[in-house]
C-alpha atoms as a PDB file:
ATOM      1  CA  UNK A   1       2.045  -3.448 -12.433  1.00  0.00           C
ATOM      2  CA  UNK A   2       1.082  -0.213 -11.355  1.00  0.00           C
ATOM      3  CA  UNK A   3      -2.181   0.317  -9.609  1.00  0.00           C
ATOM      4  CA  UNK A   4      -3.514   3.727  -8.652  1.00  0.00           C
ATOM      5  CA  UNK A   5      -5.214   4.409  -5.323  1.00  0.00           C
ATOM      6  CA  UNK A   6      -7.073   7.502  -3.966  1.00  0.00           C
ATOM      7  CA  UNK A   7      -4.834  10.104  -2.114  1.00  0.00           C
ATOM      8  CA  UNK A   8      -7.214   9.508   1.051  1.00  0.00           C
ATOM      9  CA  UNK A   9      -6.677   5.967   1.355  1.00  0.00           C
ATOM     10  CA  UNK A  10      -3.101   6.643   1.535  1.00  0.00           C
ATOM     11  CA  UNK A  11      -3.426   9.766   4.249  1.00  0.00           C
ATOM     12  CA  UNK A  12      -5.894   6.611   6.097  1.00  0.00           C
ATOM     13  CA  UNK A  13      -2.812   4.687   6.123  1.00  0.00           C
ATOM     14  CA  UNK A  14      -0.648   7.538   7.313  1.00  0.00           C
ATOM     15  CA  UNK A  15      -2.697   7.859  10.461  1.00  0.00           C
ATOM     16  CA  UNK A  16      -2.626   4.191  11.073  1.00  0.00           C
ATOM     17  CA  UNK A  17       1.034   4.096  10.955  1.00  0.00           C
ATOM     18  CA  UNK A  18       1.633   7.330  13.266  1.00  0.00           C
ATOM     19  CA  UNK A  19      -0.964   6.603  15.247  1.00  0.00           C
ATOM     20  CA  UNK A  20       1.095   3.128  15.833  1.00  0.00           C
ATOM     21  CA  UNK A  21       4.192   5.309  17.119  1.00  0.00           C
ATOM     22  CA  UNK A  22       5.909   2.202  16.173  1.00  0.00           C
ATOM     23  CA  UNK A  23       4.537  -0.463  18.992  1.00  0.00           C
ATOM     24  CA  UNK A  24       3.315  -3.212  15.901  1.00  0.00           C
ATOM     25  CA  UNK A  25       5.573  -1.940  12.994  1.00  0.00           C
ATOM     26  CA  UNK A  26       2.961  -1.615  10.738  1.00  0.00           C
ATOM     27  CA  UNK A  27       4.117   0.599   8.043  1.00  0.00           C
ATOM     28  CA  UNK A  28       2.556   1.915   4.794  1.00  0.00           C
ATOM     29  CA  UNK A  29       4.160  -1.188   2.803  1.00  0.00           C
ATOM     30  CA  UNK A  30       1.853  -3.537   5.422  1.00  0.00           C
ATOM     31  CA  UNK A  31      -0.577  -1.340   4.728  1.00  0.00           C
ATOM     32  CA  UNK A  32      -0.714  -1.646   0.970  1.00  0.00           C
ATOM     33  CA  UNK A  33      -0.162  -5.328   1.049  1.00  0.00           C
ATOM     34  CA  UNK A  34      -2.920  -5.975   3.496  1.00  0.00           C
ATOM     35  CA  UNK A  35      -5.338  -3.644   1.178  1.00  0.00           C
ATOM     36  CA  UNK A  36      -4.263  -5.516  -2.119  1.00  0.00           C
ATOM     37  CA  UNK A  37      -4.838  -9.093  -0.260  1.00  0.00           C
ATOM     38  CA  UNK A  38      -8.258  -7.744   0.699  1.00  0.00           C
ATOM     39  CA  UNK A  39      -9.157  -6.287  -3.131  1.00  0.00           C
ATOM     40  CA  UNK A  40      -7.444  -8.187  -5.516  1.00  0.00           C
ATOM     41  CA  UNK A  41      -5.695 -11.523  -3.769  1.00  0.00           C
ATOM     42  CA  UNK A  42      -4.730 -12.369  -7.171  1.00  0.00           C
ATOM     43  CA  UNK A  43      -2.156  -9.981  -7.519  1.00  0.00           C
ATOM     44  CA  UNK A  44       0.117 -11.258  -4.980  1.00  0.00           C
ATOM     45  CA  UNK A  45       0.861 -14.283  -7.034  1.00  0.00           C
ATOM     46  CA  UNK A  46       2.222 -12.220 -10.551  1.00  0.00           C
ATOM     47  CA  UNK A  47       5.237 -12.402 -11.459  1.00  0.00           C
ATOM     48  CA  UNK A  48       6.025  -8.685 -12.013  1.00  0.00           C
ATOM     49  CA  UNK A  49       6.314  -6.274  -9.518  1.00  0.00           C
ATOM     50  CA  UNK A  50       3.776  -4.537  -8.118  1.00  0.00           C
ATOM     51  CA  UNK A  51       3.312  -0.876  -6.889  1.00  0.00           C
ATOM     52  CA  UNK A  52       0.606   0.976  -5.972  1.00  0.00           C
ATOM     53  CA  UNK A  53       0.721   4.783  -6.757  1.00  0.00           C
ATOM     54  CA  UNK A  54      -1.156   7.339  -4.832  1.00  0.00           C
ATOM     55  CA  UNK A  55      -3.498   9.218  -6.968  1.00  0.00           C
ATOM     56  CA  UNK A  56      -1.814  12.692  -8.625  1.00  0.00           C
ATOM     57  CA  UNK A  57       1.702  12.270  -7.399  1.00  0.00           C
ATOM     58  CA  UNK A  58       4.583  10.223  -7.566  1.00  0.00           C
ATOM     59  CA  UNK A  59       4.584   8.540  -4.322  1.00  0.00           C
ATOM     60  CA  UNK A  60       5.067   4.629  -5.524  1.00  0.00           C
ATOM     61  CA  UNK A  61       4.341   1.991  -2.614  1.00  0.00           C
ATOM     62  CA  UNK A  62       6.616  -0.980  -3.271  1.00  0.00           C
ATOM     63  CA  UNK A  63       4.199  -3.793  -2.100  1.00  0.00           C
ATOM     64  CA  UNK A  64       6.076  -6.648  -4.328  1.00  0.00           C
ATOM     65  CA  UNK A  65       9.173  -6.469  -5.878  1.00  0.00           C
END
């Protein structure tokens, strides 16, 4: 399952995880998990994979494989 998200939300994440410098970990796969818990809970429990694509390019986040 592929599910698009908006370029912005990704550059949010960006910050977060720079912003970080790497004290927490967080990176943009905790981001994207903690986003799809938030929206759609749900989609955590498929079976399939899930990835979320950033809006008009191929960046793919791998949030469950």
């Amino acid at each position: 399952m592929i599910i698009e998200i908006p370029h912005s939300l990704y550059e949010a994440w960006q910050f977060e995880v720079n912003f970080d410098e790497g004290e927490t970990g967080i990176d943009i796969v905790d981001c994207g998990v903690a986003w799809i818990a938030n929206h759609s809970p749900d989609v955590l429990n498929t079976p399939e994979p899930v990835y979320l694509q950033v809006a008009q390019t191929d960046i793919l986040i791998p949030v469950k494989e």
